[in-house]
C-alpha atoms as a PDB file:
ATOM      1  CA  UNK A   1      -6.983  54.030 -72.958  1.00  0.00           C
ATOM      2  CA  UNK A   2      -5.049  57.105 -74.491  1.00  0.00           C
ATOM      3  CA  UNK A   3      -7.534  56.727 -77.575  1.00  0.00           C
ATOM      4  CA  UNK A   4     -10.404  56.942 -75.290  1.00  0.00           C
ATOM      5  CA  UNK A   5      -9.193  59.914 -73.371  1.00  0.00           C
ATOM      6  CA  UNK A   6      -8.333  61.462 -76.809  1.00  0.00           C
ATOM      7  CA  UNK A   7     -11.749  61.110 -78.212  1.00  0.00           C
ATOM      8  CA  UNK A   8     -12.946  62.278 -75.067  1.00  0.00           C
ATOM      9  CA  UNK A   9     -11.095  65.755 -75.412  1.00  0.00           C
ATOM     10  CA  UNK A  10     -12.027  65.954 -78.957  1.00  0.00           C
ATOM     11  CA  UNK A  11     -15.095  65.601 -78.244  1.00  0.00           C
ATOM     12  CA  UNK A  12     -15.277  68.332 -75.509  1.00  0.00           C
ATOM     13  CA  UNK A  13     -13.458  70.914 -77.225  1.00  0.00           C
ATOM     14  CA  UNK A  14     -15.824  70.167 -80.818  1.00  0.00           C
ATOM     15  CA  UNK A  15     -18.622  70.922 -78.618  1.00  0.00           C
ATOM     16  CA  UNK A  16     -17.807  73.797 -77.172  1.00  0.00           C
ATOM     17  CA  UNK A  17     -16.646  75.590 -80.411  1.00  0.00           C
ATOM     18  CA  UNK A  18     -20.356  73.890 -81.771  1.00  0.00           C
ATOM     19  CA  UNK A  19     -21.883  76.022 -79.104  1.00  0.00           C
ATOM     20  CA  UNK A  20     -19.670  79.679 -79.658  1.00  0.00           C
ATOM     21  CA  UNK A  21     -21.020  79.207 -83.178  1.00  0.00           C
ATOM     22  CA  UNK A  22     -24.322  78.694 -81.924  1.00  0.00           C
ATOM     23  CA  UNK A  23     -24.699  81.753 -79.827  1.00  0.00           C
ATOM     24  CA  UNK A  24     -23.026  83.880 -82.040  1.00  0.00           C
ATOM     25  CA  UNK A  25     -25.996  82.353 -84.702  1.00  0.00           C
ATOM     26  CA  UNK A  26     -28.861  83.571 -82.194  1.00  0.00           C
ATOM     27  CA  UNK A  27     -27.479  87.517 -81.416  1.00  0.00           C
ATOM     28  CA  UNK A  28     -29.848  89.714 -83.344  1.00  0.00           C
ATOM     29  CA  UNK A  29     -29.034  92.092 -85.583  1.00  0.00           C
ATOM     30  CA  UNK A  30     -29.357  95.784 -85.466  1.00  0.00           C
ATOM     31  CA  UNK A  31     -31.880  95.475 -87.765  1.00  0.00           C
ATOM     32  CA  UNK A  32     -33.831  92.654 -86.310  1.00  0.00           C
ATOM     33  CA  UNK A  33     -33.527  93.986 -82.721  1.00  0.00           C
ATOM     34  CA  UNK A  34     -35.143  97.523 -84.060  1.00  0.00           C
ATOM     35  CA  UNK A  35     -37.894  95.402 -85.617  1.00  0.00           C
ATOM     36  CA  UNK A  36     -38.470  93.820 -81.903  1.00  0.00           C
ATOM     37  CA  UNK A  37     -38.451  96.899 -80.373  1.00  0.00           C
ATOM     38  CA  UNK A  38     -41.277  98.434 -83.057  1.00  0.00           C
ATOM     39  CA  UNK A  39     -43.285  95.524 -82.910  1.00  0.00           C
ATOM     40  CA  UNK A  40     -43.169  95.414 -78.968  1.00  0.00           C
ATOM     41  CA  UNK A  41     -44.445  99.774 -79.104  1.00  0.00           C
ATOM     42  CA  UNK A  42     -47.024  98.858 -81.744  1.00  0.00           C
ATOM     43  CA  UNK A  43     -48.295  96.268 -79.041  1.00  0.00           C
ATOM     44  CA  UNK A  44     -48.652  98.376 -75.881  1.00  0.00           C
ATOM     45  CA  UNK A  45     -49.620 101.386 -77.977  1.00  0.00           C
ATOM     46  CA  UNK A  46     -52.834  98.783 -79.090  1.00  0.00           C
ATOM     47  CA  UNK A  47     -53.305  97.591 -75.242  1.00  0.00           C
ATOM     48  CA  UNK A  48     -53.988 101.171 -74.443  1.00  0.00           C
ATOM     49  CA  UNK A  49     -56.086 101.787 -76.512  1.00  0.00           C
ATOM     50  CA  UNK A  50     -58.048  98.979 -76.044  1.00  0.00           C
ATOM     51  CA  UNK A  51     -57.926  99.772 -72.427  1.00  0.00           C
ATOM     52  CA  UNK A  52     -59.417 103.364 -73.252  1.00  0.00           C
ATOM     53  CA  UNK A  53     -62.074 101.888 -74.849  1.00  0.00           C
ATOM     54  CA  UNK A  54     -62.704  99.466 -72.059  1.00  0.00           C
ATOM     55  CA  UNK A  55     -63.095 102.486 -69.990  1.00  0.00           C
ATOM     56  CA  UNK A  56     -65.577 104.252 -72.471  1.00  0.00           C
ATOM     57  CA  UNK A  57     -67.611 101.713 -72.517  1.00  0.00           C
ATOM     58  CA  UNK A  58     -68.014 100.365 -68.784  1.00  0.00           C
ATOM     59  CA  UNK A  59     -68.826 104.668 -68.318  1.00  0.00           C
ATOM     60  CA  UNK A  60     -71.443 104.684 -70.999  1.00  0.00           C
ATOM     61  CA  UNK A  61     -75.494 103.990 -70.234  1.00  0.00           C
ATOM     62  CA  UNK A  62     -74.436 100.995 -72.329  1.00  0.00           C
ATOM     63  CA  UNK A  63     -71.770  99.969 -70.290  1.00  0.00           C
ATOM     64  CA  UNK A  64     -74.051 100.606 -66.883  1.00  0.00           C
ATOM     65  CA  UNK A  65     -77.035  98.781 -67.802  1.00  0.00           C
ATOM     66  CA  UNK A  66     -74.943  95.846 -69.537  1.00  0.00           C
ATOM     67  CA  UNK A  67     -73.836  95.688 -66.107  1.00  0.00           C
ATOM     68  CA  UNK A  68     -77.523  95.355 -64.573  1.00  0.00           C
ATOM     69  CA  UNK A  69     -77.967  92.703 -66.600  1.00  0.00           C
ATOM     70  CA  UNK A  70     -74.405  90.916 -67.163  1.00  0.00           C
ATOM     71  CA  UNK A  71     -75.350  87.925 -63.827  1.00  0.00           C
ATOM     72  CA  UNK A  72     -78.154  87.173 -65.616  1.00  0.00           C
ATOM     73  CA  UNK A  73     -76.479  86.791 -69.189  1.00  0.00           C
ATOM     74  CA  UNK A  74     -73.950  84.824 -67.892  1.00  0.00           C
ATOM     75  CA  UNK A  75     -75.692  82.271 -65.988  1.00  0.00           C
ATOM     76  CA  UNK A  76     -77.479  81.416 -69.478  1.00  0.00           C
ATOM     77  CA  UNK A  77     -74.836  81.772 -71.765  1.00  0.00           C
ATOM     78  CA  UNK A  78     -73.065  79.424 -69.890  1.00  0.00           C
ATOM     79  CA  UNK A  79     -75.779  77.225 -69.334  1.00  0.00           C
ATOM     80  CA  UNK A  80     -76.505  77.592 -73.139  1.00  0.00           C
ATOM     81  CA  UNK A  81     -71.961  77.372 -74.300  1.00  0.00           C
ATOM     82  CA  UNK A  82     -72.460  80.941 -75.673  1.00  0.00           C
ATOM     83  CA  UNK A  83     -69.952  83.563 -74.817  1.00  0.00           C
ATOM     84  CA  UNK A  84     -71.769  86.020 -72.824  1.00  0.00           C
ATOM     85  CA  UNK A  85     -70.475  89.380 -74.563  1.00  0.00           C
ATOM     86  CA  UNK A  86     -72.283  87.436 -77.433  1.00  0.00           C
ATOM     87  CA  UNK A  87     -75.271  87.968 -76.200  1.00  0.00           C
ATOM     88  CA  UNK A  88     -74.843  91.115 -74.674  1.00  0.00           C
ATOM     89  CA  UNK A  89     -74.284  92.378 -78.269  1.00  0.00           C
ATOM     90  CA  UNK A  90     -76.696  90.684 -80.016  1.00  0.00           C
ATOM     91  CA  UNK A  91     -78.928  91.838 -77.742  1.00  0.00           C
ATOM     92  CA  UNK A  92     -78.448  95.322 -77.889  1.00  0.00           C
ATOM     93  CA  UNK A  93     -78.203  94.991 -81.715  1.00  0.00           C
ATOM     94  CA  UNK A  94     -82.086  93.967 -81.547  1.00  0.00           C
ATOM     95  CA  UNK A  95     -83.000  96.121 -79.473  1.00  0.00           C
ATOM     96  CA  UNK A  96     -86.181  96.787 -80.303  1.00  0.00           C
ATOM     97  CA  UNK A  97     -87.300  93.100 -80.186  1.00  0.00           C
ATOM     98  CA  UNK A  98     -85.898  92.405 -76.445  1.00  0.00           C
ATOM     99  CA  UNK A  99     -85.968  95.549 -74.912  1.00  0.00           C
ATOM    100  CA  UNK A 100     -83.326  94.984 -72.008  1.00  0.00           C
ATOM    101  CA  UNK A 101     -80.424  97.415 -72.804  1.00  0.00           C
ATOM    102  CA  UNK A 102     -81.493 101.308 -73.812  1.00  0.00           C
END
């Protein structure tokens, strides 16, 4: 019984010191948390300007008479398993052969 109980304590006190080793493992360095940090400000500083662009676009006679048309292009790109931007584009890229965007 005083094995068993030994073992027991052993065991509790091994794990814990497994786990201080383990979080001290996982704290970032100074380095690696300046990397983060970068990598995070690269991100947002590409969501705004994707947003911006977003903007441009739905404001441009592009943008307003994709918008005439988008129900439409939808219904049969779905109908179809295209993405409907897809056609949008490919549509306004041949322009001259379909006619529907300016």
């Amino acid at each position: 019984m005083k094995e068993i109980s030994f073992l027991l304590i052993l065991v509790v006190i091994l794990s814990f010191i497994a786990c201080s080793k383990k979080q001290n493992d996982l704290s970032p360095s100074k380095a690696q948390s300046d990397s983060l940090i970068a990598s995070i400000e690269t991100r947002l500083e590409e969501k705004k300007r994707l947003a911006q662009l977003k903007n441009d676009l739905q404001s441009s006679t592009l943008g307003k008479s994709i918008d005439k048309y988008k129900p439409i292009i939808k219904k049969y790109a779905k109908r179809y398993g295209f993405d409907w931007r897809l056609i949008a584009a490919s549509n306004h890229w041949h322009q001259p052969c379909f006619g529907l965007f300016p």
